[in-house]
PDB file of N, CA and C in Angstrom:
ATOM      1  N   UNK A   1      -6.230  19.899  -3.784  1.00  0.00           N
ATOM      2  CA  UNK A   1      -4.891  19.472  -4.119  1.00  0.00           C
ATOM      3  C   UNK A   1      -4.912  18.918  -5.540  1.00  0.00           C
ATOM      4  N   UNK A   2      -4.107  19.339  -6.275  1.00  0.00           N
ATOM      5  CA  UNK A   2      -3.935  18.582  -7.896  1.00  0.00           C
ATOM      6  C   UNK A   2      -3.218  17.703  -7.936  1.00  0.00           C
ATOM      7  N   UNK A   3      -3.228  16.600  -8.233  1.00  0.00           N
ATOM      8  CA  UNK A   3      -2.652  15.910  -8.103  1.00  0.00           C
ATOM      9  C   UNK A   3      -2.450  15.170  -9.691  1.00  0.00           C
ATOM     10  N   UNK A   4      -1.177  15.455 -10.507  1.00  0.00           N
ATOM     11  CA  UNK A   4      -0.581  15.441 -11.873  1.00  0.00           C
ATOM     12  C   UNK A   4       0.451  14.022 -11.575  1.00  0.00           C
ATOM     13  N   UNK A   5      -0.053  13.877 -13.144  1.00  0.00           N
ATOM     14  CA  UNK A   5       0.606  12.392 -12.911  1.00  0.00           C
ATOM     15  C   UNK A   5       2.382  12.610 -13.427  1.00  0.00           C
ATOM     16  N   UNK A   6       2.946  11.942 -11.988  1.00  0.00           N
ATOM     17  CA  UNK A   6       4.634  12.141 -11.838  1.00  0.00           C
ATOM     18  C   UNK A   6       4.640  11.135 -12.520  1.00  0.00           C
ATOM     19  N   UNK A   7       4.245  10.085 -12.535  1.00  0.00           N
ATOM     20  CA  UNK A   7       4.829   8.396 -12.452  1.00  0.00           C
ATOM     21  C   UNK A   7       4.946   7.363 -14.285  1.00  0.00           C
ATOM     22  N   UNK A   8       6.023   7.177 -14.269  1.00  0.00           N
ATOM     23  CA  UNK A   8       4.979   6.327 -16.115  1.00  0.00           C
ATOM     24  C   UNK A   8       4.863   4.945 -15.481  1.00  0.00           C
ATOM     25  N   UNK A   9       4.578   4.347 -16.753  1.00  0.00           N
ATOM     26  CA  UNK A   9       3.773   3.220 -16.609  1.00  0.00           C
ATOM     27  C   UNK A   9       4.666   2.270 -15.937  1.00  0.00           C
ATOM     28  N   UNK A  10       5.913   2.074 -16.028  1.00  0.00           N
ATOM     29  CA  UNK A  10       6.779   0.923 -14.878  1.00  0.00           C
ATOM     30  C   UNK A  10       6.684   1.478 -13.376  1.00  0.00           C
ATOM     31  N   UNK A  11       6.737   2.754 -13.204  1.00  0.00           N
ATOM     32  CA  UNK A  11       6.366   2.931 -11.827  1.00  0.00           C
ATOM     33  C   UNK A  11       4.618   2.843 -11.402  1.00  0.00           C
ATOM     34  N   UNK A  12       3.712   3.068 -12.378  1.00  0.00           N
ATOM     35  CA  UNK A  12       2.659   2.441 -12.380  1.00  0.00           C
ATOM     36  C   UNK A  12       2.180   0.741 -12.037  1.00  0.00           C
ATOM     37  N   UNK A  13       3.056   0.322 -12.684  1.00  0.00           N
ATOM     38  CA  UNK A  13       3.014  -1.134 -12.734  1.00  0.00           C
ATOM     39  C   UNK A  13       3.398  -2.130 -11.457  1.00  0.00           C
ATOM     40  N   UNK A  14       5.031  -1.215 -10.748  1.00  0.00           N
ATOM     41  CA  UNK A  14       5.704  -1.495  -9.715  1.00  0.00           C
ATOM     42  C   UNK A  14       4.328  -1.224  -8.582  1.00  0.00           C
ATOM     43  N   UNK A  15       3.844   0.061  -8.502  1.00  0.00           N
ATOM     44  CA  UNK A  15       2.853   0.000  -7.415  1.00  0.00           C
ATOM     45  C   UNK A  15       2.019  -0.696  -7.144  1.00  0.00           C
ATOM     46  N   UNK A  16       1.056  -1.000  -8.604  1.00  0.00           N
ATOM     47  CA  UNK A  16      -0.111  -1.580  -8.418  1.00  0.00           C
ATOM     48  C   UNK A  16       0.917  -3.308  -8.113  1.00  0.00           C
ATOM     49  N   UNK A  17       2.036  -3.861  -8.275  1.00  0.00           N
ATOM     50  CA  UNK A  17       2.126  -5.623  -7.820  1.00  0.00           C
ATOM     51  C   UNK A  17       2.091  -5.161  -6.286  1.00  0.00           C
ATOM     52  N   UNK A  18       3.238  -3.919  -5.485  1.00  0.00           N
ATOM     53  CA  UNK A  18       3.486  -4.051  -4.550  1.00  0.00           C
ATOM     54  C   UNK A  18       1.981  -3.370  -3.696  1.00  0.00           C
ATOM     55  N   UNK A  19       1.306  -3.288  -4.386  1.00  0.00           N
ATOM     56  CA  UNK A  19      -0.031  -2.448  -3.586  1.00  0.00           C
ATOM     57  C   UNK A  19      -1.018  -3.854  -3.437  1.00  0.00           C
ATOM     58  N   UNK A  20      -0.986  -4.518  -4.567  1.00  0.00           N
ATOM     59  CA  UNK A  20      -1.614  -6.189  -4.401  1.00  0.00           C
ATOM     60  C   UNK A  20      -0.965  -6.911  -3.288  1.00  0.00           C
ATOM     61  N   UNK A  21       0.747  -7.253  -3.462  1.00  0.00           N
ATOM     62  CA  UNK A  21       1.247  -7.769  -2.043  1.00  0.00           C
ATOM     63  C   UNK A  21       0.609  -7.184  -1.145  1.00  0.00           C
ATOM     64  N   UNK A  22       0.972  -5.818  -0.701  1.00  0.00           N
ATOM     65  CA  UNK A  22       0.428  -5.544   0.589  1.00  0.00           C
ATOM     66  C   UNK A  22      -0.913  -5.554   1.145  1.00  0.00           C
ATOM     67  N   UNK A  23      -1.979  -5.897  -0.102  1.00  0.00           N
ATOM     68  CA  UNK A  23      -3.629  -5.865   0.649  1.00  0.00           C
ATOM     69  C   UNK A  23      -3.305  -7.786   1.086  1.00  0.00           C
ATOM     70  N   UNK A  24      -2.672  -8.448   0.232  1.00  0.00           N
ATOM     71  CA  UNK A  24      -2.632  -9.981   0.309  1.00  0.00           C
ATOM     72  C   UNK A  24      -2.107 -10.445   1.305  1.00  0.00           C
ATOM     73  N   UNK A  25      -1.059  -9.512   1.804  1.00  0.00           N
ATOM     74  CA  UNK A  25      -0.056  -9.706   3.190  1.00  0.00           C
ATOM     75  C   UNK A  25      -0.709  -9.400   4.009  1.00  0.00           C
ATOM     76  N   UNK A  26      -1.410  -8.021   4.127  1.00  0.00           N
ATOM     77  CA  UNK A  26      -2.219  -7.736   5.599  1.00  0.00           C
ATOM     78  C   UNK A  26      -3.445  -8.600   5.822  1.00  0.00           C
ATOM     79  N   UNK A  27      -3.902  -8.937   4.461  1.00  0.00           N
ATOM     80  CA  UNK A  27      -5.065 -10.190   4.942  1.00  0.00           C
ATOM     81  C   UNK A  27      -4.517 -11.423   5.334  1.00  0.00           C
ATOM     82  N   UNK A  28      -3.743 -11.873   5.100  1.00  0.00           N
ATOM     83  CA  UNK A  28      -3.116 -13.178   5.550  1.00  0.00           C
ATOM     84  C   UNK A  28      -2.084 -12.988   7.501  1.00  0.00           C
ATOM     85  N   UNK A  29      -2.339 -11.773   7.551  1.00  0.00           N
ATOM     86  CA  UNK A  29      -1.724 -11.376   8.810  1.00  0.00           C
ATOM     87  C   UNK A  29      -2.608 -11.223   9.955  1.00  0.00           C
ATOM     88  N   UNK A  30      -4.131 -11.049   8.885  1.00  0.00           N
ATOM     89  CA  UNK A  30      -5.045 -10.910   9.687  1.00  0.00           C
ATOM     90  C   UNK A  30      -5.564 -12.395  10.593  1.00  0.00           C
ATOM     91  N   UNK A  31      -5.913 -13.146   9.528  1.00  0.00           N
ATOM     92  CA  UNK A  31      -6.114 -13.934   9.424  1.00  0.00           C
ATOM     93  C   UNK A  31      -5.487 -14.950  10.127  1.00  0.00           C
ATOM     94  N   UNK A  32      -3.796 -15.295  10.240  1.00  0.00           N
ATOM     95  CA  UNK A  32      -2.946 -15.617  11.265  1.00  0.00           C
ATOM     96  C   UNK A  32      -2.786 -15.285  12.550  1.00  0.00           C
ATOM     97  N   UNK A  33      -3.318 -14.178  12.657  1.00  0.00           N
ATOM     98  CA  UNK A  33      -3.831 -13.712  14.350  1.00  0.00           C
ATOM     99  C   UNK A  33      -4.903 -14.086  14.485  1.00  0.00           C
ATOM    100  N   UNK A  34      -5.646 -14.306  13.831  1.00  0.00           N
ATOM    101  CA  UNK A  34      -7.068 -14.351  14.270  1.00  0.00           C
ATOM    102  C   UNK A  34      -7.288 -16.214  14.614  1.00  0.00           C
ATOM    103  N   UNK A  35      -6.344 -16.958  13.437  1.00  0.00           N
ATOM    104  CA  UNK A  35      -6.358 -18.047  13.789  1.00  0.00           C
ATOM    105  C   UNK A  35      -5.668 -18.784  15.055  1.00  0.00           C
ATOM    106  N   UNK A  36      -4.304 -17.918  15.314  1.00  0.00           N
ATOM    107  CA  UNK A  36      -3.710 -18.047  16.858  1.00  0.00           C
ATOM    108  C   UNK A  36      -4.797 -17.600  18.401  1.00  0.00           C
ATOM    109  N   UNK A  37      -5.754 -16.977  17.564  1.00  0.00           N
ATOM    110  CA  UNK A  37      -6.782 -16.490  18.660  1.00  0.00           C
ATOM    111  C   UNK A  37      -5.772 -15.892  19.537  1.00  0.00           C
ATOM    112  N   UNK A  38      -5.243 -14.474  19.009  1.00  0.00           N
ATOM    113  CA  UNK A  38      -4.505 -13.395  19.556  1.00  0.00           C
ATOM    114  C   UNK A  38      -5.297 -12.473  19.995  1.00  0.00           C
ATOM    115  N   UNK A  39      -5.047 -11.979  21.389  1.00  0.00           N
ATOM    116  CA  UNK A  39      -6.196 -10.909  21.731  1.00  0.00           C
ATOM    117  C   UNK A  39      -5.897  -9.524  21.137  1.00  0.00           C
ATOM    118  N   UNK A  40      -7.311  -9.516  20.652  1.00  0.00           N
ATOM    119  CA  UNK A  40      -6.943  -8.239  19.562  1.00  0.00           C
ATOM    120  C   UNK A  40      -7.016  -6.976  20.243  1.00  0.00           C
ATOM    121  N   UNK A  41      -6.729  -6.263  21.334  1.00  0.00           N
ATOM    122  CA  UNK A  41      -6.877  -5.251  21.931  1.00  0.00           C
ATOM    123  C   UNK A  41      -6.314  -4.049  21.103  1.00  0.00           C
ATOM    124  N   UNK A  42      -5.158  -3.452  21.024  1.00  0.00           N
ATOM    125  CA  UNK A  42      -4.658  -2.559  19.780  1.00  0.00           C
ATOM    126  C   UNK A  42      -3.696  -3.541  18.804  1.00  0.00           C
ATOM    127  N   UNK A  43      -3.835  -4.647  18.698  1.00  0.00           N
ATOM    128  CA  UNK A  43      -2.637  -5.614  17.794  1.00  0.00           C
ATOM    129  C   UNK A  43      -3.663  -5.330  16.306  1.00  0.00           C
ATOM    130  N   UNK A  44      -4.661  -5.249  16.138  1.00  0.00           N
ATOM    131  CA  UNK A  44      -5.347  -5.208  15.022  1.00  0.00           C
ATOM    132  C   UNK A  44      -4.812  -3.911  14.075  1.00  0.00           C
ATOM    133  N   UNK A  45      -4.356  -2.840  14.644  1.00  0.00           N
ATOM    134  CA  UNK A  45      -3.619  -1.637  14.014  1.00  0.00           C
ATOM    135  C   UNK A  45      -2.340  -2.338  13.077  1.00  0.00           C
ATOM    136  N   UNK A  46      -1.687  -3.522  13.011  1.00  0.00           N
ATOM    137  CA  UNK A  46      -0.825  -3.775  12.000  1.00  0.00           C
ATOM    138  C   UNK A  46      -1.367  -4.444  11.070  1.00  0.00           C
ATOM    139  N   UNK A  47      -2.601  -5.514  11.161  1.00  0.00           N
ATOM    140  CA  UNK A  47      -3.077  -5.628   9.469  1.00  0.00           C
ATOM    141  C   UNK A  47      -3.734  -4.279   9.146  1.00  0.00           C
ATOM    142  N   UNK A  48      -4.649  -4.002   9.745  1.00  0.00           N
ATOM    143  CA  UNK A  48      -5.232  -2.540   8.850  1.00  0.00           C
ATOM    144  C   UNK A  48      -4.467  -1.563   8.666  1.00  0.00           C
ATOM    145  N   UNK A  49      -2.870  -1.714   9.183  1.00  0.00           N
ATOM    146  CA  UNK A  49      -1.471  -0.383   8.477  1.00  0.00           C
ATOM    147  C   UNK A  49      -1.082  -1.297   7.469  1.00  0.00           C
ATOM    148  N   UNK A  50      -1.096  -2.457   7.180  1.00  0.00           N
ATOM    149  CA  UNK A  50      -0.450  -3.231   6.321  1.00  0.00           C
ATOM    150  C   UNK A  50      -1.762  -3.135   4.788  1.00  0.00           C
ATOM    151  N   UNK A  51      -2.941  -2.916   5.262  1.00  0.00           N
ATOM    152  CA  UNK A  51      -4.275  -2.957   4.162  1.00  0.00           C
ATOM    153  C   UNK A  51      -4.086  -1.904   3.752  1.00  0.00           C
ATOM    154  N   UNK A  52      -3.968  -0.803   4.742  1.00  0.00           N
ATOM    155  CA  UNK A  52      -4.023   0.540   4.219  1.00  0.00           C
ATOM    156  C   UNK A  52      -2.886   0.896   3.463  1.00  0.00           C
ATOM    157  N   UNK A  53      -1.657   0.525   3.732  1.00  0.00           N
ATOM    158  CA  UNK A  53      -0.452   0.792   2.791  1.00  0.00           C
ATOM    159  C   UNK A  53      -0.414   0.161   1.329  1.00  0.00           C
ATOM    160  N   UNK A  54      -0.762  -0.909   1.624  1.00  0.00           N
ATOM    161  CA  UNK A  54      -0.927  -1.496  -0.149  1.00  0.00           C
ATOM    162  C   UNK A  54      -2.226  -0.960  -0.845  1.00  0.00           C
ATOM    163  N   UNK A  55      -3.419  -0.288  -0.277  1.00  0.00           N
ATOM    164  CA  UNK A  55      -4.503   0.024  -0.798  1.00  0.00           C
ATOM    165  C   UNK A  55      -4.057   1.310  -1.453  1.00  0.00           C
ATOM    166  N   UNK A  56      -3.485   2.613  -0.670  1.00  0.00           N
ATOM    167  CA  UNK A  56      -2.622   3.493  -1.153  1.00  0.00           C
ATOM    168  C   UNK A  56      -1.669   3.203  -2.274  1.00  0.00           C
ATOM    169  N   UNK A  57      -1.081   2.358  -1.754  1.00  0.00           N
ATOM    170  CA  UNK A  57       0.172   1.685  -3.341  1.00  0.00           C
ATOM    171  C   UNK A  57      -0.995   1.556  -4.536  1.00  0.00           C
ATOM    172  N   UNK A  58      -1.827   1.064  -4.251  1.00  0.00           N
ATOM    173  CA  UNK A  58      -2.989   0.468  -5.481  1.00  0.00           C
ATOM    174  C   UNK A  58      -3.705   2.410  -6.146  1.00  0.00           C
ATOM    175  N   UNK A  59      -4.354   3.068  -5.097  1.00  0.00           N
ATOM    176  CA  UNK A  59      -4.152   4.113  -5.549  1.00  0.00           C
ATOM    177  C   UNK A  59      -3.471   5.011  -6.040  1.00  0.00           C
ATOM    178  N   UNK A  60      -1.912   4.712  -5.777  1.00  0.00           N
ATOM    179  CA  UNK A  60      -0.935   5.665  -6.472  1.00  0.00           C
ATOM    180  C   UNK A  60      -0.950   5.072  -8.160  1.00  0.00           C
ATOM    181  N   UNK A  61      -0.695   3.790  -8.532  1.00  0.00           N
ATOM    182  CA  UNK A  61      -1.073   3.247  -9.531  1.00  0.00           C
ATOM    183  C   UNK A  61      -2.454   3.599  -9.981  1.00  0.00           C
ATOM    184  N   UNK A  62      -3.114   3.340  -9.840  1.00  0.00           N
ATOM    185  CA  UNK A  62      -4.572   4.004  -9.863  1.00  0.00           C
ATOM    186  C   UNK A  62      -4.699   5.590 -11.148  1.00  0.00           C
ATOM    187  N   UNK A  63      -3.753   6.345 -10.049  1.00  0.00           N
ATOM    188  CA  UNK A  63      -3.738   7.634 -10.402  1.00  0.00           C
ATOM    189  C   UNK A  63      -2.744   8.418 -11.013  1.00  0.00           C
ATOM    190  N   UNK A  64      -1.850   7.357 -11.161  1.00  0.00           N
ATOM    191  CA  UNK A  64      -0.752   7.523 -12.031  1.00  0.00           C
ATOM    192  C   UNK A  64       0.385   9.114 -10.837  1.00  0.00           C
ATOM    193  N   UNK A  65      -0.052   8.494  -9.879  1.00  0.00           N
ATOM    194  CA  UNK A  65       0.582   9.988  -8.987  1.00  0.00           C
ATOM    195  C   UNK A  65       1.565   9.445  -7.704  1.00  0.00           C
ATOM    196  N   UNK A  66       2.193   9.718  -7.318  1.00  0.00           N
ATOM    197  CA  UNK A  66       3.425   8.996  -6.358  1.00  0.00           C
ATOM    198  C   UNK A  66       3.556  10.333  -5.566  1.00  0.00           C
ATOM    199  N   UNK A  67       2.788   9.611  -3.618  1.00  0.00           N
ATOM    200  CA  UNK A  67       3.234  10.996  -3.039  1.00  0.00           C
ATOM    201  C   UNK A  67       4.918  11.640  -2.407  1.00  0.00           C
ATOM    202  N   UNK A  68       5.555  10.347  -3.054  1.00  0.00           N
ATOM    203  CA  UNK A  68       6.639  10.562  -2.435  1.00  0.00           C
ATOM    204  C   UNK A  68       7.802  11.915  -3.942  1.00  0.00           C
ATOM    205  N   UNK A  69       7.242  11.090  -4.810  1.00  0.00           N
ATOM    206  CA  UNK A  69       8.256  12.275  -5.641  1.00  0.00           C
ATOM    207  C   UNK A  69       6.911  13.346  -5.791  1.00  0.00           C
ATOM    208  N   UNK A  70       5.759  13.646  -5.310  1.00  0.00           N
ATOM    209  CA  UNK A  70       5.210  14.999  -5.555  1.00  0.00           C
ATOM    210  C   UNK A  70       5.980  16.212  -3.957  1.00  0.00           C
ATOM    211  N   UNK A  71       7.051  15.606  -3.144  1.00  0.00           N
ATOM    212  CA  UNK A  71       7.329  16.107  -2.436  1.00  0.00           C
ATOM    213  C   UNK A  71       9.235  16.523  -2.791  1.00  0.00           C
ATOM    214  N   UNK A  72       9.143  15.971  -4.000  1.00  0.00           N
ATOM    215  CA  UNK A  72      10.377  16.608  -4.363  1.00  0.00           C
ATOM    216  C   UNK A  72      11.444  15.792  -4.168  1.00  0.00           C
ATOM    217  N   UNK A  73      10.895  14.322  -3.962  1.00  0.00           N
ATOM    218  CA  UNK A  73      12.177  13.322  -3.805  1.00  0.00           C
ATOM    219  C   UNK A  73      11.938  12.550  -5.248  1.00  0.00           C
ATOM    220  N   UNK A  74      13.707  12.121  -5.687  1.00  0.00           N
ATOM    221  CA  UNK A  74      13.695  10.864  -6.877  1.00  0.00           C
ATOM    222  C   UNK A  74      13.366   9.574  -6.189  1.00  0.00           C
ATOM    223  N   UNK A  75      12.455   8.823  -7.053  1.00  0.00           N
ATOM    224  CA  UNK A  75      12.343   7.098  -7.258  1.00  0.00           C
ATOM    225  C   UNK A  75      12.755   6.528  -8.193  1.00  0.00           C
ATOM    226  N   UNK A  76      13.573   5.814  -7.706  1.00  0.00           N
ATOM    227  CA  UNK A  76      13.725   4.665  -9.339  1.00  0.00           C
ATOM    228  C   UNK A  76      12.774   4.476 -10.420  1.00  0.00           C
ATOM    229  N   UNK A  77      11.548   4.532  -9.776  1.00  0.00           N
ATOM    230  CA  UNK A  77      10.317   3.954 -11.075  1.00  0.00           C
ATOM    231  C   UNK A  77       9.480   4.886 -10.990  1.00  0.00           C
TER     232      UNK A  77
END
């Protein structure tokens, strides 16, 4: 897959804060369950969707590539 950079540098910029929130949010989510001593049976699947979504945001910044407009949709940034 080629992956060509759609994005300039404000939509660069927008990803990588909101790709930082989201690794900072899912660790602090983690962390709040873990301190409620929540039984983690499948509840652990929303910090690691919350890590994995901002880690992706951090890679789209990263790579200067956005998979949402390589599918043919507009973004603001």
């Amino acid at each position: 897959m080629n992956m060509q950079c759609n994005i300039g540098a404000k939509g660069r910029a927008v990803r990588l804060k909101l790709g930082i929130a989201g690794i900072l949010g899912g660790i602090a989510v983690a962390i709040s369950f873990f301190l409620i001593q929540l039984n983690w049976g499948l509840v652990w699947i929303i910090p690691a969707g919350i890590i994995f979504g901002g880690s992706f945001s951090v890679f789209e910044s990263w790579a200067g590539w956005c998979v949402i407009r390589a599918m043919g949709f507009r973004t603001p940034h």
